[in-house]
PDB file of N, CA and C in Angstrom:
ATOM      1  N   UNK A   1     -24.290  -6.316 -12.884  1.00  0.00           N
ATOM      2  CA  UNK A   1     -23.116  -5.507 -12.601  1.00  0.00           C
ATOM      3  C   UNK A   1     -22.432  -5.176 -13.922  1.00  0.00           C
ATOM      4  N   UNK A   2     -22.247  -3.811 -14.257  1.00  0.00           N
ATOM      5  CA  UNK A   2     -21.418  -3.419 -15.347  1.00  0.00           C
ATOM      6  C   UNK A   2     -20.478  -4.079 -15.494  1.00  0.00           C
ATOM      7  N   UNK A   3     -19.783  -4.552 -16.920  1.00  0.00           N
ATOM      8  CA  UNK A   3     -18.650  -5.062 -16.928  1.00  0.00           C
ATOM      9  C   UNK A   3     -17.512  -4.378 -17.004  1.00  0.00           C
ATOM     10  N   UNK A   4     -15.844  -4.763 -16.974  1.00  0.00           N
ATOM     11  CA  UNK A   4     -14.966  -3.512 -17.470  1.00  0.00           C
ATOM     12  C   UNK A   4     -15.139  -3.033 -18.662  1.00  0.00           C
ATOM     13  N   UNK A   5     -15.423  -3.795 -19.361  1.00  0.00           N
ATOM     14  CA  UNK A   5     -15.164  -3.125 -20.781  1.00  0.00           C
ATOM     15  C   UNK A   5     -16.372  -1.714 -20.857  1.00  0.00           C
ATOM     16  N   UNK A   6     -17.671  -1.908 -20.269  1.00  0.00           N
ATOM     17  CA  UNK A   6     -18.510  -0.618 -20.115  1.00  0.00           C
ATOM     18  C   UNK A   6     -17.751   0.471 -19.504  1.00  0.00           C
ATOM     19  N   UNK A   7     -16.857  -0.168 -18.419  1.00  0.00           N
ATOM     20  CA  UNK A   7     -16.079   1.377 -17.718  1.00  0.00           C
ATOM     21  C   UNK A   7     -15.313   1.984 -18.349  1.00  0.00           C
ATOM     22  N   UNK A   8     -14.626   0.783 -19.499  1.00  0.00           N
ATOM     23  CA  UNK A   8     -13.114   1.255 -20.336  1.00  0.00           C
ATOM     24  C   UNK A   8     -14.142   2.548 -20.873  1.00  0.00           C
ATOM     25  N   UNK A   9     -15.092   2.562 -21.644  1.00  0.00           N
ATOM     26  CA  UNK A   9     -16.383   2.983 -22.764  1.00  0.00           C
ATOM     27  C   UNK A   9     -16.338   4.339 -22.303  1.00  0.00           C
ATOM     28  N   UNK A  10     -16.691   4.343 -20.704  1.00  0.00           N
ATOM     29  CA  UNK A  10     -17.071   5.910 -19.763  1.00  0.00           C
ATOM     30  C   UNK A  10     -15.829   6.688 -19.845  1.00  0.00           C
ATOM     31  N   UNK A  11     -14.622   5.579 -19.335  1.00  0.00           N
ATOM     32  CA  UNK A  11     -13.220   6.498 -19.316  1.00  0.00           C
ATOM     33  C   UNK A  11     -12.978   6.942 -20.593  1.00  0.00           C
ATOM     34  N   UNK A  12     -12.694   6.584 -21.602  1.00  0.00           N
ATOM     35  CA  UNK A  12     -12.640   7.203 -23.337  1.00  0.00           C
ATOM     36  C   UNK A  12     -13.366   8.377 -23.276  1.00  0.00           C
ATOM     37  N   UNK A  13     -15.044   7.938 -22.865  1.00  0.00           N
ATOM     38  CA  UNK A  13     -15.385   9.143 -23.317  1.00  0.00           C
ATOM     39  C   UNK A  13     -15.097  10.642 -22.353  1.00  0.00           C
ATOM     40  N   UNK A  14     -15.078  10.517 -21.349  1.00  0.00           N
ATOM     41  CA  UNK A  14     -14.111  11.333 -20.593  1.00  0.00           C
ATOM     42  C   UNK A  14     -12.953  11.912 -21.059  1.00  0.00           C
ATOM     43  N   UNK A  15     -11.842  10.821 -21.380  1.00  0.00           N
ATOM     44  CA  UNK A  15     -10.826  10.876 -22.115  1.00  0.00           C
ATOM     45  C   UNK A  15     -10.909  12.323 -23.328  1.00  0.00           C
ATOM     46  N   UNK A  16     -11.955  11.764 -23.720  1.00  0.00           N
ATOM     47  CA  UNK A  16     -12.421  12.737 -25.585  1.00  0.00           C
ATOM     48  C   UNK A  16     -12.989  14.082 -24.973  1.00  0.00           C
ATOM     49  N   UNK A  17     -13.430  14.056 -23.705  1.00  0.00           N
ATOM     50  CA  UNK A  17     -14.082  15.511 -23.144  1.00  0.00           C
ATOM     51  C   UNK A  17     -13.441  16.413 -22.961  1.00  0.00           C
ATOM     52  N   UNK A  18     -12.310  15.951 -21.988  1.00  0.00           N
ATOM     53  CA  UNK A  18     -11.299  16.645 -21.262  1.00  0.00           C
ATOM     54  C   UNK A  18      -9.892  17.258 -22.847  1.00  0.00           C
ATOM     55  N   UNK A  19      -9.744  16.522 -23.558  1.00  0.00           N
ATOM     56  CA  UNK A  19      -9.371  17.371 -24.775  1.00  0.00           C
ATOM     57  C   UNK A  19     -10.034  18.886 -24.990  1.00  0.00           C
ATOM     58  N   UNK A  20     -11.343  18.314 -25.277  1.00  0.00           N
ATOM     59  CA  UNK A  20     -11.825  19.487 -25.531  1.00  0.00           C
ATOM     60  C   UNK A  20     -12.583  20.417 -24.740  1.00  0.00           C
ATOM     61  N   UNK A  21     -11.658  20.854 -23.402  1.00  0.00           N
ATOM     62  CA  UNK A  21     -12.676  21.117 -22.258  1.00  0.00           C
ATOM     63  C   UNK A  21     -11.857  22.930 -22.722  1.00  0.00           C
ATOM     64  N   UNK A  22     -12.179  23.548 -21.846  1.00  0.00           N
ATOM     65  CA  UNK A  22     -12.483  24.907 -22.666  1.00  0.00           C
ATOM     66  C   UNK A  22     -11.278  25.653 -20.905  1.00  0.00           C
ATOM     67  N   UNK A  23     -11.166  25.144 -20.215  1.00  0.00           N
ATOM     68  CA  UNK A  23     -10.453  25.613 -18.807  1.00  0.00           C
ATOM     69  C   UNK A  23      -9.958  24.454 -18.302  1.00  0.00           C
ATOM     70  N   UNK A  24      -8.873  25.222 -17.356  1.00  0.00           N
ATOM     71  CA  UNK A  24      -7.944  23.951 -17.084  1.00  0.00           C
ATOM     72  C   UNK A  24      -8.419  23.012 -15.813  1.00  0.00           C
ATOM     73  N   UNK A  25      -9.585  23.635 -15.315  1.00  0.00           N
ATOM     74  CA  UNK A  25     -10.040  22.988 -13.909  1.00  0.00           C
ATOM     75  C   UNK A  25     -11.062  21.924 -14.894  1.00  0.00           C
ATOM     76  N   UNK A  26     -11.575  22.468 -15.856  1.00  0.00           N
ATOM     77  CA  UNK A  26     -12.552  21.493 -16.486  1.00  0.00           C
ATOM     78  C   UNK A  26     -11.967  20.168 -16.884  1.00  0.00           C
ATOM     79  N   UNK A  27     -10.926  20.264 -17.363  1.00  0.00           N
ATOM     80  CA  UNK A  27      -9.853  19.212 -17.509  1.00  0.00           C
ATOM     81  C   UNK A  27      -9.691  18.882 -16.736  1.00  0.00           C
ATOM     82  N   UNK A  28      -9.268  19.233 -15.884  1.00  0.00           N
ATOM     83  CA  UNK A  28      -8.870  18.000 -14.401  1.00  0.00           C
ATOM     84  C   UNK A  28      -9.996  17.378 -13.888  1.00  0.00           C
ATOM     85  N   UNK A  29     -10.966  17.615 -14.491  1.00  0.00           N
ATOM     86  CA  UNK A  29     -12.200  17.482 -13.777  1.00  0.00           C
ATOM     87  C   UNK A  29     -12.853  15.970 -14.640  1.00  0.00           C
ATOM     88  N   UNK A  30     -12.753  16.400 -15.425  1.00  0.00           N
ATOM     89  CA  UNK A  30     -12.495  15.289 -16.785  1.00  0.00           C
ATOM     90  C   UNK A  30     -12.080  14.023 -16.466  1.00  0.00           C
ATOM     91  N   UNK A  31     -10.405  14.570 -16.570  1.00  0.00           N
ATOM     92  CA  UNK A  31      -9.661  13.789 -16.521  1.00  0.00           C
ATOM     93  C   UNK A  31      -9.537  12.817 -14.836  1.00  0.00           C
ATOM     94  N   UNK A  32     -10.161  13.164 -14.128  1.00  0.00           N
ATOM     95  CA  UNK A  32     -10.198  12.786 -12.981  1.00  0.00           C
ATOM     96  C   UNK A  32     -11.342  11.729 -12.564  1.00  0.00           C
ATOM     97  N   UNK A  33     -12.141  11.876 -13.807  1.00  0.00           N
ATOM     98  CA  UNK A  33     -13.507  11.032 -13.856  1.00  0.00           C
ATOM     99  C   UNK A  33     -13.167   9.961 -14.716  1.00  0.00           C
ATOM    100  N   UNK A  34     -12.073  10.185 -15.746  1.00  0.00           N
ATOM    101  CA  UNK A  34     -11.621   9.082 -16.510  1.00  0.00           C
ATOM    102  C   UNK A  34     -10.474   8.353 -15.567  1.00  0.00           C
ATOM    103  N   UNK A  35      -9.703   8.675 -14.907  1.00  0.00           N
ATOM    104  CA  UNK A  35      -9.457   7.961 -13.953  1.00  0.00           C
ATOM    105  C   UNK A  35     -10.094   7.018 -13.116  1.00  0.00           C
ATOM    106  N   UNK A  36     -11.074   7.423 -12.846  1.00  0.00           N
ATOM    107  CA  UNK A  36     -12.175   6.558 -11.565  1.00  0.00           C
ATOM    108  C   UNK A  36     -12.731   5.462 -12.536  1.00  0.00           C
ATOM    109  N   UNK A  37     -12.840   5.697 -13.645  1.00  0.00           N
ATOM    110  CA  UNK A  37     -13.612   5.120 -14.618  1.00  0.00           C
ATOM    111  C   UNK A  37     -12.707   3.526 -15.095  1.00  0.00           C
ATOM    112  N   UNK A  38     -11.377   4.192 -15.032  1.00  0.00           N
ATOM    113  CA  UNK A  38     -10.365   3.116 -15.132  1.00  0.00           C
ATOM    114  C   UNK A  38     -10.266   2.335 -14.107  1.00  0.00           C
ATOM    115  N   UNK A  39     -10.217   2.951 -13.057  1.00  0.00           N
ATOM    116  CA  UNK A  39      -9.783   2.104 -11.605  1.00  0.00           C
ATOM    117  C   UNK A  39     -10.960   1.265 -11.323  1.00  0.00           C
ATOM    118  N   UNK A  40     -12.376   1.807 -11.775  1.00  0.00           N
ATOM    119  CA  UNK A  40     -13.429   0.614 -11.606  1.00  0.00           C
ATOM    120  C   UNK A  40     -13.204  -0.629 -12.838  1.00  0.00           C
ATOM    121  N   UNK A  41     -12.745   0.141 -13.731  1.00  0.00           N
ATOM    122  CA  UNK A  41     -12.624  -1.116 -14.673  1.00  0.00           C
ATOM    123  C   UNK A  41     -11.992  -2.286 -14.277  1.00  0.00           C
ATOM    124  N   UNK A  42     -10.657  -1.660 -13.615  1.00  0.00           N
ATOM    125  CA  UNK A  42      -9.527  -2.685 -13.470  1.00  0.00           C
ATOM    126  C   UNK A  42     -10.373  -3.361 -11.858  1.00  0.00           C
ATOM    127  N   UNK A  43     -10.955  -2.958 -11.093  1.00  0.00           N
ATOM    128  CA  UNK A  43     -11.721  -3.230  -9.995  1.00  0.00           C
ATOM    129  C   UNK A  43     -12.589  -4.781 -10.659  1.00  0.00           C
ATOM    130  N   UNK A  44     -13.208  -4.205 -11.689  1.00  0.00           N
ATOM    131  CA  UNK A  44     -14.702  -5.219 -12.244  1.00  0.00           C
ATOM    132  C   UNK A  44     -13.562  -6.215 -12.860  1.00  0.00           C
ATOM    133  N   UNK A  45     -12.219  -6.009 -13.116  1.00  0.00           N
ATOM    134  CA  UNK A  45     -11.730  -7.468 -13.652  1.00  0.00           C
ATOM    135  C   UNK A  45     -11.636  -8.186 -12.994  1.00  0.00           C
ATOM    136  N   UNK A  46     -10.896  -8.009 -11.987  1.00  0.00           N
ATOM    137  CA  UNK A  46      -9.985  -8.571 -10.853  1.00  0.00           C
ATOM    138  C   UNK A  46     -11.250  -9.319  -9.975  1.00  0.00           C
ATOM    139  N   UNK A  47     -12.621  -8.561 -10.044  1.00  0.00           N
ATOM    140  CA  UNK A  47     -13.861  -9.431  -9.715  1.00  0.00           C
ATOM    141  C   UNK A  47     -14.181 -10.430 -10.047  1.00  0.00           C
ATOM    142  N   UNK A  48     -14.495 -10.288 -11.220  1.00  0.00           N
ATOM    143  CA  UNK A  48     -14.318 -11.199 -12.038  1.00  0.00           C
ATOM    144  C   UNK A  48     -13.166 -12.718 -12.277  1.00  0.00           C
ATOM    145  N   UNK A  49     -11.931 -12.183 -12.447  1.00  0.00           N
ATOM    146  CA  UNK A  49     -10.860 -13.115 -11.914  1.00  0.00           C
ATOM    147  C   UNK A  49     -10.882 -13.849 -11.088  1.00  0.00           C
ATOM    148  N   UNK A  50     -11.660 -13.385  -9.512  1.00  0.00           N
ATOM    149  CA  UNK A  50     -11.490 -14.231  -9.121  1.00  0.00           C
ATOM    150  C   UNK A  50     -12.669 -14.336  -7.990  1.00  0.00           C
ATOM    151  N   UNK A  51     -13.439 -14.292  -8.802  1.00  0.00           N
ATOM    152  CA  UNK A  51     -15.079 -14.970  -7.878  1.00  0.00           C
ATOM    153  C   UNK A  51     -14.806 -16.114  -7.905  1.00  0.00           C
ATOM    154  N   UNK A  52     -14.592 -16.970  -8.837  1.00  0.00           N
ATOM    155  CA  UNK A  52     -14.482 -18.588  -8.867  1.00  0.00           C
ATOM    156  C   UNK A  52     -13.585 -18.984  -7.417  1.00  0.00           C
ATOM    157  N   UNK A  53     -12.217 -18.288  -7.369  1.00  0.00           N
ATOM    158  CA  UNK A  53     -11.512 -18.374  -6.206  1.00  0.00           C
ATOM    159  C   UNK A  53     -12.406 -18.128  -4.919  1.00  0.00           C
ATOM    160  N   UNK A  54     -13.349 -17.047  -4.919  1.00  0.00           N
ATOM    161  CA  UNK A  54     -13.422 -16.476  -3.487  1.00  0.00           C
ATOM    162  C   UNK A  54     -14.823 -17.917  -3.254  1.00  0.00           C
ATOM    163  N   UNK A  55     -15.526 -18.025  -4.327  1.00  0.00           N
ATOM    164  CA  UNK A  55     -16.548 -19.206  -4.181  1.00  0.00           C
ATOM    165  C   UNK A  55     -16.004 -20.457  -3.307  1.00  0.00           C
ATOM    166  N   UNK A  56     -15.287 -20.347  -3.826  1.00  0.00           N
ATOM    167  CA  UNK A  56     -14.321 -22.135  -3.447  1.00  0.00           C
ATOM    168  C   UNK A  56     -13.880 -22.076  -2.154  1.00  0.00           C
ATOM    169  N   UNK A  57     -13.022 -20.928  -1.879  1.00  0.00           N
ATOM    170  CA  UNK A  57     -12.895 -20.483  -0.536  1.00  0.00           C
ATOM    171  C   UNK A  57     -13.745 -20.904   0.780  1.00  0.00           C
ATOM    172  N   UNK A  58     -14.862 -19.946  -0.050  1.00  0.00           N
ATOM    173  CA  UNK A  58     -15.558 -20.151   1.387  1.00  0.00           C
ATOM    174  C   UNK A  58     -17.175 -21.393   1.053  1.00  0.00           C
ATOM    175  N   UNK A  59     -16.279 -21.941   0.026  1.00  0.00           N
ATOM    176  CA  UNK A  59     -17.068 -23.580   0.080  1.00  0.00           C
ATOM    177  C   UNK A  59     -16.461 -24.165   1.415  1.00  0.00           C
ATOM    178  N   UNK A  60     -14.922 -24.370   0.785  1.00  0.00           N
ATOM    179  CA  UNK A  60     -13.639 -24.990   2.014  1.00  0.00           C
ATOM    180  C   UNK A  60     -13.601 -24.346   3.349  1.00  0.00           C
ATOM    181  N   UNK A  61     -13.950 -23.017   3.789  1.00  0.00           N
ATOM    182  CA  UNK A  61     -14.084 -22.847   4.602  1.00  0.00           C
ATOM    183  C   UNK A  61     -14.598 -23.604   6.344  1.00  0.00           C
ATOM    184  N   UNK A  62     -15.868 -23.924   6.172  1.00  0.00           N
ATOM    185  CA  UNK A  62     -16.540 -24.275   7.086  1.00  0.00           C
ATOM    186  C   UNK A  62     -15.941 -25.832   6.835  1.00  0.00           C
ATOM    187  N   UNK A  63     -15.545 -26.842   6.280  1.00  0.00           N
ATOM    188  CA  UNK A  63     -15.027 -28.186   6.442  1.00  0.00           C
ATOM    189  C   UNK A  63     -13.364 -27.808   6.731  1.00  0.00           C
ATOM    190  N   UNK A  64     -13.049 -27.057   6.656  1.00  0.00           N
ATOM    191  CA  UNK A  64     -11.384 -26.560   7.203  1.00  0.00           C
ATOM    192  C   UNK A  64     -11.712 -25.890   8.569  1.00  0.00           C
ATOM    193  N   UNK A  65     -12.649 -25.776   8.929  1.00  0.00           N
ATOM    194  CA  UNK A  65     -12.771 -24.800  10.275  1.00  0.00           C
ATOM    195  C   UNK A  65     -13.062 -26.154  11.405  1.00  0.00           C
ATOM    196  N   UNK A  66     -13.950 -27.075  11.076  1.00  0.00           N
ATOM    197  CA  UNK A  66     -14.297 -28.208  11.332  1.00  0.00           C
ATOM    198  C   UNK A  66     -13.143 -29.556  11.744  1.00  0.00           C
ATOM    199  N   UNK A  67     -12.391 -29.692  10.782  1.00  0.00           N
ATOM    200  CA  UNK A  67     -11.074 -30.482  10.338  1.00  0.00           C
ATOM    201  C   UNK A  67     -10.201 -30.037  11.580  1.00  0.00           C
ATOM    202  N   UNK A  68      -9.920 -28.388  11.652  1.00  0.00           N
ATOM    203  CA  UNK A  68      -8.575 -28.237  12.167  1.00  0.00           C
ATOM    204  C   UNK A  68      -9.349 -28.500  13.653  1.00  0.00           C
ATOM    205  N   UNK A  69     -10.775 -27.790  14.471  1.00  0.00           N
ATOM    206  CA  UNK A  69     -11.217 -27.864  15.565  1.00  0.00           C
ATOM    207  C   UNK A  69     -10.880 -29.547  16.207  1.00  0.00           C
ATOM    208  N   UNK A  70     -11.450 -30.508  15.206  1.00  0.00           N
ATOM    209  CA  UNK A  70     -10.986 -31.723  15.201  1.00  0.00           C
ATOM    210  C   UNK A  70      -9.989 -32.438  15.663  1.00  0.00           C
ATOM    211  N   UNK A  71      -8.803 -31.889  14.764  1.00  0.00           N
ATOM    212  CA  UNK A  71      -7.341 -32.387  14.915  1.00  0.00           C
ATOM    213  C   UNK A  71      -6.683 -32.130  15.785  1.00  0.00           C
ATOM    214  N   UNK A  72      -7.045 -30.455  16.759  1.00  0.00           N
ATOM    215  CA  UNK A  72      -6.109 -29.964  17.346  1.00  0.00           C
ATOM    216  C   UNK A  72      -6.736 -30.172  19.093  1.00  0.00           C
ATOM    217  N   UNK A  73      -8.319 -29.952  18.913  1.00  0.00           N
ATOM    218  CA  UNK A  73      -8.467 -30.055  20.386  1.00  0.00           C
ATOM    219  C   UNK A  73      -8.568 -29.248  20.943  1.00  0.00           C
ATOM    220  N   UNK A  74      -8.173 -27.946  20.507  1.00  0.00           N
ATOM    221  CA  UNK A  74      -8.178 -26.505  21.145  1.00  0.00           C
ATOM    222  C   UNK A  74      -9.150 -25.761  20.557  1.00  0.00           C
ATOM    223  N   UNK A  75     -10.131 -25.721  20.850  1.00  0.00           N
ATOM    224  CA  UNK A  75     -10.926 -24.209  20.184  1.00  0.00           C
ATOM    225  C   UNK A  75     -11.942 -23.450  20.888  1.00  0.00           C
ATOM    226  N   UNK A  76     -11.801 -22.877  20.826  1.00  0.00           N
ATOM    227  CA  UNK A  76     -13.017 -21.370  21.950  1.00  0.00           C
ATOM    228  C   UNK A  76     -13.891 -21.366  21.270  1.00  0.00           C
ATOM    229  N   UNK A  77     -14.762 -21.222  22.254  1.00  0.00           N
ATOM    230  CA  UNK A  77     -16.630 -21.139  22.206  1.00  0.00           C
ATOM    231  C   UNK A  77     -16.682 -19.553  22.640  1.00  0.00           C
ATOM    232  N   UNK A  78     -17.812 -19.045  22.491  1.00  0.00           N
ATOM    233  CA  UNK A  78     -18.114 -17.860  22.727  1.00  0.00           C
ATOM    234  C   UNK A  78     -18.266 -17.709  24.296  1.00  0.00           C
ATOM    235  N   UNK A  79     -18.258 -18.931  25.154  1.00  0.00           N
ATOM    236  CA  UNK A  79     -18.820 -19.000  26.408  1.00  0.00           C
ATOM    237  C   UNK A  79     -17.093 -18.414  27.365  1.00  0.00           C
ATOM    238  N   UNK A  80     -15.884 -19.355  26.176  1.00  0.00           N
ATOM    239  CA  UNK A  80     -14.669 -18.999  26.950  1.00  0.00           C
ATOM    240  C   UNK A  80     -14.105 -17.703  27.201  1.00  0.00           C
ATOM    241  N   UNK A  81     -14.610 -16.879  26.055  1.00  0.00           N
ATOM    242  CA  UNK A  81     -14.648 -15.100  26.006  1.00  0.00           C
ATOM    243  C   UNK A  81     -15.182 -14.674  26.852  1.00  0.00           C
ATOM    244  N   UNK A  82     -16.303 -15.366  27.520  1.00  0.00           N
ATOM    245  CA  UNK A  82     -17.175 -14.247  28.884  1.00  0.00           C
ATOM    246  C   UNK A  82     -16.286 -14.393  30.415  1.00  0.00           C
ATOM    247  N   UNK A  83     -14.755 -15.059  30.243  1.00  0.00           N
ATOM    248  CA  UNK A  83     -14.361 -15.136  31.697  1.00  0.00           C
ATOM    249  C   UNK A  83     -14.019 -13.572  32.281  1.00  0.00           C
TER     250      UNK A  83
END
């Protein structure tokens, strides 16, 4: 998976296009690709940030799903949905 810093790379060069784009739709056109280019960047951080979190998560998951069924006594089976 690309990292941000490759997307920052795409948006610049976008960035440097749309300067020198020759019409004003070409520019927006540009500039609209260096946008996307940013928003994946900031996308691939925030991935990054926090895979470790989402890992752990759904380590804890299935022993927290287990725990609470446990403690509380109440939990539906797929069988209680067919009344």
């Amino acid at each position: 998976m690309p990292e941000s810093k490759d997307y920052l790379v795409k948006a610049y060069e976008y960035a440097r296009l749309a300067t020198a784009a020759d019409t004003d739709d070409q520019r927006e056109k540009l500039l609209r690709m260096e946008r996307s280019y940013r928003l994946l960047a900031r996308n691939a951080d925030w991935i990054t940030a926090t895979g470790a979190f989402i890992k752990d998560m759904r380590e804890r998951a299935p022993r927290a799903a287990t725990q609470h069924r446990r403690s509380s006594g109440n939990h539906f089976t797929a069988k209680d949905w067919r009344r």
